[in-house]
Every structure is written in structure tokens, then in C-alpha cells.
N, C-alpha and C. Protein backbone atom coordinates (compact mmCIF):
# COMPACT_ATOMS: atom_id res chain seq x y z
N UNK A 1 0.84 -1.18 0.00
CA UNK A 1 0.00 0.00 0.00
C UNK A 1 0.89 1.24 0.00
N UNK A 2 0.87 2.32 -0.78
CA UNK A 2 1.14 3.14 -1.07
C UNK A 2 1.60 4.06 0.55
N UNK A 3 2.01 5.11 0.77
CA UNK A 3 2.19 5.79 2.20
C UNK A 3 0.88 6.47 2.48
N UNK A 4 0.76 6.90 0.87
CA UNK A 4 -0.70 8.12 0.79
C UNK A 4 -2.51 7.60 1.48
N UNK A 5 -1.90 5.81 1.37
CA UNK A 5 -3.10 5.39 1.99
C UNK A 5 -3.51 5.58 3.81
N UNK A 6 -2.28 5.94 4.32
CA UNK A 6 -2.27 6.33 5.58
C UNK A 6 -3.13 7.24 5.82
N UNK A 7 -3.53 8.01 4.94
CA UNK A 7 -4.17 9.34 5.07
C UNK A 7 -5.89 9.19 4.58
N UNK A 8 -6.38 8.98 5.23
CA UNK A 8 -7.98 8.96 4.78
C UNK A 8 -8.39 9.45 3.57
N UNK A 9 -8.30 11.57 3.90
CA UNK A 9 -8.47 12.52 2.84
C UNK A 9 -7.50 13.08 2.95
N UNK A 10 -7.18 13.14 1.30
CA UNK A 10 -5.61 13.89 1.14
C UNK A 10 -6.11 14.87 0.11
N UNK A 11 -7.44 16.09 0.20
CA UNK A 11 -7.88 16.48 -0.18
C UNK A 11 -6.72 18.17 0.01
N UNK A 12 -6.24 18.17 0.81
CA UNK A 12 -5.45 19.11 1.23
C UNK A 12 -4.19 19.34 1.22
N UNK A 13 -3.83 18.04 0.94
CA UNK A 13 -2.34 18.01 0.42
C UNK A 13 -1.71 18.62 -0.55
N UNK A 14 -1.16 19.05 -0.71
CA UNK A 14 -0.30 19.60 -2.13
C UNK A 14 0.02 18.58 -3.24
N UNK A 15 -0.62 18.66 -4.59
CA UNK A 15 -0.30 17.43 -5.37
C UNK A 15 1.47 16.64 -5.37
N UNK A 16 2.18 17.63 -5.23
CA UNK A 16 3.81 17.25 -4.99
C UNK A 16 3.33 15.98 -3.62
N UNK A 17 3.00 16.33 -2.90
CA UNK A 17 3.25 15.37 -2.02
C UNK A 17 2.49 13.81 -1.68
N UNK A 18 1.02 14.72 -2.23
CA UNK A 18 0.63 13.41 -2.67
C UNK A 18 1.20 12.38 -3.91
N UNK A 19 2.22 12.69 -5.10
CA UNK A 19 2.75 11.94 -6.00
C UNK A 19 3.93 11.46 -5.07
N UNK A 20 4.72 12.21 -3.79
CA UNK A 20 5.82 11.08 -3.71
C UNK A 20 4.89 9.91 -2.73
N UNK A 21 3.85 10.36 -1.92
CA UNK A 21 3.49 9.44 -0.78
C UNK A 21 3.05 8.28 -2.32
N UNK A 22 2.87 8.27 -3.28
CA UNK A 22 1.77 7.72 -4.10
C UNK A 22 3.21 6.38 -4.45
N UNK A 23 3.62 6.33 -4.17
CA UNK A 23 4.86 5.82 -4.90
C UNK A 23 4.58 4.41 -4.33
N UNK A 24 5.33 3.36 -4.90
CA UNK A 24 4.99 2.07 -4.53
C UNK A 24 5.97 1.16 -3.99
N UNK A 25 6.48 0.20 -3.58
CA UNK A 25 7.52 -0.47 -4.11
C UNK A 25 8.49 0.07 -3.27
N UNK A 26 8.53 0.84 -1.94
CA UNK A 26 9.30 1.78 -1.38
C UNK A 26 10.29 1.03 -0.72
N UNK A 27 11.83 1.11 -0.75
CA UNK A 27 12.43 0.87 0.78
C UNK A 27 12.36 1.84 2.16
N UNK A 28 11.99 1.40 3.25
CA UNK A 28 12.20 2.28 4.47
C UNK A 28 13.18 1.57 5.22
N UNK A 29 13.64 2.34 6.23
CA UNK A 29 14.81 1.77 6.84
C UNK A 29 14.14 2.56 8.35
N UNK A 30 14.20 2.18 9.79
CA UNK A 30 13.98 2.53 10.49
C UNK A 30 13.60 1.62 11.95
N UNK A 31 12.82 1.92 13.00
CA UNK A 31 12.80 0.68 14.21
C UNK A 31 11.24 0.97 14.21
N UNK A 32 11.35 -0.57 14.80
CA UNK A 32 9.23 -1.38 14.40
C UNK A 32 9.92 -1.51 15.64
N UNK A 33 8.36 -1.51 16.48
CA UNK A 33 8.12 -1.97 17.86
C UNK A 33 6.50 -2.39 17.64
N UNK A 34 6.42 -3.95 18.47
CA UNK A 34 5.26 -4.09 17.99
C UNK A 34 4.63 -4.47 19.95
N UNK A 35 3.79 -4.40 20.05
CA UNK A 35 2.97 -5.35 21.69
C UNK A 35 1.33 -5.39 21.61
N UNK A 36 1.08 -5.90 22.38
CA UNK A 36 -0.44 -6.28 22.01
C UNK A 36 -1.36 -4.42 21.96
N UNK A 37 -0.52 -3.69 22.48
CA UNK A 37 -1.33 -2.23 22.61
C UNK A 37 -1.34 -1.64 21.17
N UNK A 38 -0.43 -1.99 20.35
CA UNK A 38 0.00 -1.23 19.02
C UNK A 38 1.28 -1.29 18.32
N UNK A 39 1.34 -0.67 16.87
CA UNK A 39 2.76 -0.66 16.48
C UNK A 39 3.21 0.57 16.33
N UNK A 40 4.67 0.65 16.87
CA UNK A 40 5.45 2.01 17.12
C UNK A 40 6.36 1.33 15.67
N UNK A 41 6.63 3.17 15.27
CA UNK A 41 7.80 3.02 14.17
C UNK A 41 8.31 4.02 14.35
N UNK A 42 9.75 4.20 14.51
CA UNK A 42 10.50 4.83 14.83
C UNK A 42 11.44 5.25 13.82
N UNK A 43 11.79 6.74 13.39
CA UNK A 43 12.94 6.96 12.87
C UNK A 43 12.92 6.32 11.21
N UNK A 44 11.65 6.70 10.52
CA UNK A 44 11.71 6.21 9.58
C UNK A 44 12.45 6.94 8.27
N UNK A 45 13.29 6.35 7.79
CA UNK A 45 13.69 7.27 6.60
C UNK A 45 13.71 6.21 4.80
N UNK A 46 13.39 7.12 4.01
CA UNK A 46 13.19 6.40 2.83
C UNK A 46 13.54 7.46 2.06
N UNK A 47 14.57 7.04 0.97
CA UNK A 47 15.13 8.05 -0.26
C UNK A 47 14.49 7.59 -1.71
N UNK A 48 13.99 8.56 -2.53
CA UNK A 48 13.30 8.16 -3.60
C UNK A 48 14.38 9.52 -4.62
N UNK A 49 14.15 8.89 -5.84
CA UNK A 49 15.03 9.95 -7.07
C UNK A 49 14.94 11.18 -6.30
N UNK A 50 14.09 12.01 -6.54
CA UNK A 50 14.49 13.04 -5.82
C UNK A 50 13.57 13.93 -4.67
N UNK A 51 13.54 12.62 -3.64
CA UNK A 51 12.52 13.12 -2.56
C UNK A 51 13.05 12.08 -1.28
N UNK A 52 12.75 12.61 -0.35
CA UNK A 52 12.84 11.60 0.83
C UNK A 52 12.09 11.98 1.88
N UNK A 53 11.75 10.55 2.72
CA UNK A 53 10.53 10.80 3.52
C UNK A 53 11.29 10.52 4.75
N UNK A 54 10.31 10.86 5.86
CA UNK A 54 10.92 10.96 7.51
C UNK A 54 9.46 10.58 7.90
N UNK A 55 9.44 9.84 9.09
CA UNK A 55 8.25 9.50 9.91
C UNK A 55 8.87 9.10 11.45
N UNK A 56 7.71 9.27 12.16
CA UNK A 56 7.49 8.56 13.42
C UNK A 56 6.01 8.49 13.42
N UNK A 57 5.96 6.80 13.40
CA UNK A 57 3.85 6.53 13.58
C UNK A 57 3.71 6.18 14.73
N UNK A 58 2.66 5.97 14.85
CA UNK A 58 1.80 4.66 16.16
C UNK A 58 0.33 4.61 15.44
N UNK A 59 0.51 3.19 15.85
CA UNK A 59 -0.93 2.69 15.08
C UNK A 59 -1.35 1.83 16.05
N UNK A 60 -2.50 1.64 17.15
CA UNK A 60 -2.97 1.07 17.82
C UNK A 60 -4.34 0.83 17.89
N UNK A 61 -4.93 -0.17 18.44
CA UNK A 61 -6.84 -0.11 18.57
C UNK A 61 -7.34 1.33 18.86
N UNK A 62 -6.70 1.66 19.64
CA UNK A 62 -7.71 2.83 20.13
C UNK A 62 -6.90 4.64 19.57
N UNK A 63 -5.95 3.94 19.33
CA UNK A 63 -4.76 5.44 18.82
C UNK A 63 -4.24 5.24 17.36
N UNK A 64 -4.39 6.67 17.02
CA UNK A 64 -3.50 6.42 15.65
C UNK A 64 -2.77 8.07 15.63
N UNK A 65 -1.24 7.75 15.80
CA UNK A 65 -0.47 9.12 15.50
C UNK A 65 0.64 9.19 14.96
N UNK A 66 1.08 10.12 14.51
CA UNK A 66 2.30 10.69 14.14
C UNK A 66 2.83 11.60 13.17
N UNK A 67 3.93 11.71 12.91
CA UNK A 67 4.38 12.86 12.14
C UNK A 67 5.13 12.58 10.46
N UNK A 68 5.39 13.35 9.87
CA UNK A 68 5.78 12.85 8.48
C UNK A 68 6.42 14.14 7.89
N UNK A 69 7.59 14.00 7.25
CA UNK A 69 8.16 15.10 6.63
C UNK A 69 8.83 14.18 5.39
N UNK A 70 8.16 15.20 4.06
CA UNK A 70 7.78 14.76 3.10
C UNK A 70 8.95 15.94 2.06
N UNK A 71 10.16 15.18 1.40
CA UNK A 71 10.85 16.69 0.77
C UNK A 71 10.72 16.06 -0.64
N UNK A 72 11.00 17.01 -1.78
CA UNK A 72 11.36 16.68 -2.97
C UNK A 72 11.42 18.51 -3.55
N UNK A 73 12.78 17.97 -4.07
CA UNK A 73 14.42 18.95 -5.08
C UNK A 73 14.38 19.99 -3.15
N UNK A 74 13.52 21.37 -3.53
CA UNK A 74 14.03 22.48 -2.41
C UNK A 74 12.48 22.24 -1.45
N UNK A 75 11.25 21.40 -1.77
CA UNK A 75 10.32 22.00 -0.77
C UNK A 75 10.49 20.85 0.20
N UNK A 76 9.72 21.11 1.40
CA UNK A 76 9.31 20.40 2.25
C UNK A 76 7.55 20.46 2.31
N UNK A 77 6.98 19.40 3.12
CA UNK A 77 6.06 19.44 4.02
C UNK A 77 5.92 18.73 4.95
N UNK A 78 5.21 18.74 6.07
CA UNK A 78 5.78 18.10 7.12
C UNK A 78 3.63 18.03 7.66
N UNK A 79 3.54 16.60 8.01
CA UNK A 79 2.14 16.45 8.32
C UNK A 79 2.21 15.46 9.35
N UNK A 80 1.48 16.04 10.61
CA UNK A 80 1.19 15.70 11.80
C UNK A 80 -0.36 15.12 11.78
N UNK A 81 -0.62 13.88 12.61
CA UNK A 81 -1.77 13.48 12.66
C UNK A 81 -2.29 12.81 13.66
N UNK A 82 -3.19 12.98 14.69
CA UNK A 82 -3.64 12.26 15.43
C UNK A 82 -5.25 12.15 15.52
N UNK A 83 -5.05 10.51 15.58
CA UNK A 83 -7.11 9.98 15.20
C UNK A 83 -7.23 10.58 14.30
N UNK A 84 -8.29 11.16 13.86
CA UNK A 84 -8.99 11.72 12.58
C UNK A 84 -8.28 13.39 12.34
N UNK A 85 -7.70 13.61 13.12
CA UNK A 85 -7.37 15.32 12.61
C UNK A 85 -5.89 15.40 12.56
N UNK A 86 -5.59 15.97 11.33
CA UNK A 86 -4.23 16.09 10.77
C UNK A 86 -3.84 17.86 10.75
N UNK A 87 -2.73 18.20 10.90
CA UNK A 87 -2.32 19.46 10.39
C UNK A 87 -1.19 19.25 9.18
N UNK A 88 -1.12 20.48 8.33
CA UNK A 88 -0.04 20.44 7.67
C UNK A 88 0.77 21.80 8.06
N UNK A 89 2.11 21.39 7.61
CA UNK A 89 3.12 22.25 7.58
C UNK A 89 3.98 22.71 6.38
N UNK A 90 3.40 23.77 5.65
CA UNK A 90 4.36 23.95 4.68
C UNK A 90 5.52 25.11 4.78
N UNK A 91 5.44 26.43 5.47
CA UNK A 91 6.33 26.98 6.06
C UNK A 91 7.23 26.64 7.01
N UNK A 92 8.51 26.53 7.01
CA UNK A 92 9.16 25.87 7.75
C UNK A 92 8.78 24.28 8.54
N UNK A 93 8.72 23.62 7.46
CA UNK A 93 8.16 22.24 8.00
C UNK A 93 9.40 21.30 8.34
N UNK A 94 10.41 21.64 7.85
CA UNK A 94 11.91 21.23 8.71
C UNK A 94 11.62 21.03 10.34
N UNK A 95 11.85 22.30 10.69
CA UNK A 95 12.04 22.53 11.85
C UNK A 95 10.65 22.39 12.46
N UNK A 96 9.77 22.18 11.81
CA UNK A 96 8.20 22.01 12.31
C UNK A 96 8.43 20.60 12.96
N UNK A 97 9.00 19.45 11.86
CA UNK A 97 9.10 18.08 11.49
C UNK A 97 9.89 18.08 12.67
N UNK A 98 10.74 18.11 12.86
CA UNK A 98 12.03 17.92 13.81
C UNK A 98 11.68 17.94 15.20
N UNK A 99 10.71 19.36 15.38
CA UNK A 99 10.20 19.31 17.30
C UNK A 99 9.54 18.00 17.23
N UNK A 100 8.52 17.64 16.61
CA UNK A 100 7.57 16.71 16.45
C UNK A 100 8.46 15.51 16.90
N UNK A 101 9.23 15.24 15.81
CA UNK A 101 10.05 14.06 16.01
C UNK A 101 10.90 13.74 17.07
N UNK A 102 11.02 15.14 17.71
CA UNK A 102 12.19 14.55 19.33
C UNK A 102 11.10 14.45 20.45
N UNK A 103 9.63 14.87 20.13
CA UNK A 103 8.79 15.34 21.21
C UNK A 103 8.33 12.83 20.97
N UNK A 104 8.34 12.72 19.82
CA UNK A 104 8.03 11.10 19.61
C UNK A 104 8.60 10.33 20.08
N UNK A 105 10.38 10.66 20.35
CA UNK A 105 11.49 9.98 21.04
C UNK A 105 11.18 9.99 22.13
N UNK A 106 10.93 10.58 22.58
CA UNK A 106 10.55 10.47 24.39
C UNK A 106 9.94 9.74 24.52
């Protein structure tokens, strides 16, 4: 399944980002944690021609969260999501992406 399927409605996305999430066939490299509460993924990174993705998820019965920073050539976006409500970040979504991601390490 594609990354873009993570996302319910990607009615809001920027078409750039919906074509790299759209991609198939992906390598990721990163840490799976799995227990009967849910699966944690940690530190995900994946390089495509000319885009690369960043994540930290959780996917559980009762929870679903995390963050995503999405680049290709000079842009970024960076999309946060928990349960049904997502934000995006297209101004400074680096450094948007980054608090997110050390606030997940903990």
C-alpha cells in the first residue's frame, strides 16, 4: 500500500506530495516496535530519485499518531496526525518536522 493510503483525505495536500506518498515499491529503513497495545515506528527514513521521507507513527486499537516530513528537489512538508485530525506544515516544515520528532522519542 502506497504511504498516501495512511491518510484517509488527502484532499489538502499539495499534489507534490501526494505523487511522492503515491509511490509504490518503497524501501524504508527505520525501528518497528510491535505489543499487544500497538505498532510504534520509529525513525523512519526512505530516499526516492528526488525526494525523501521521515516519519514517526503509532498505530494502535484505540490510537493512531504521528508525524511525516515529506521533501522533494528544495520544498518540504511536514504532516502531523492524530485519530482523525491532521495538520499540515508547509512553512518551515523542517524545523516544524524535527520538534515533532524529538517530542516522539521520548
Amino acid at each position: 500500500m502506497p504511504l498516501v493510503g495512511l491518510f484517509a483525505t488527502r484532499r489538502d495536500l499539495p499534489d507534490w506530495v501526494e505523487n511522492v506518498l503515491s509511490v509504490e515499491d518503497v524501501e524504508v529503513a527505520g525501528h518497528f516496535a510491535w505489543s499487544p497495545r500497538g505498532v510504534r515506528l520509529d525513525d523512519l527514513e526512505s530516499r526516492l530519485r528526488e525526494a525523501s521521507l521521515s516519519a514517526h507513527l503509532r498505530f494502535g486499537r484505540a490510537r493512531r499518531s504521528g508525524a511525516l516530513l515529506v521533501e522533494w528537489k528544495k520544498l518540504a512538508a511536514a504532516v502531523a496526525f492524530r485519530q482523525e485530525e491532521r495538520e499540515i506544515q508547509l512553512l518551515g516544515a523542517r524545523a516544524w518536522y524535527a520538534e515533532r520528532a524529538a517530542r516522539a522519542r521520548r
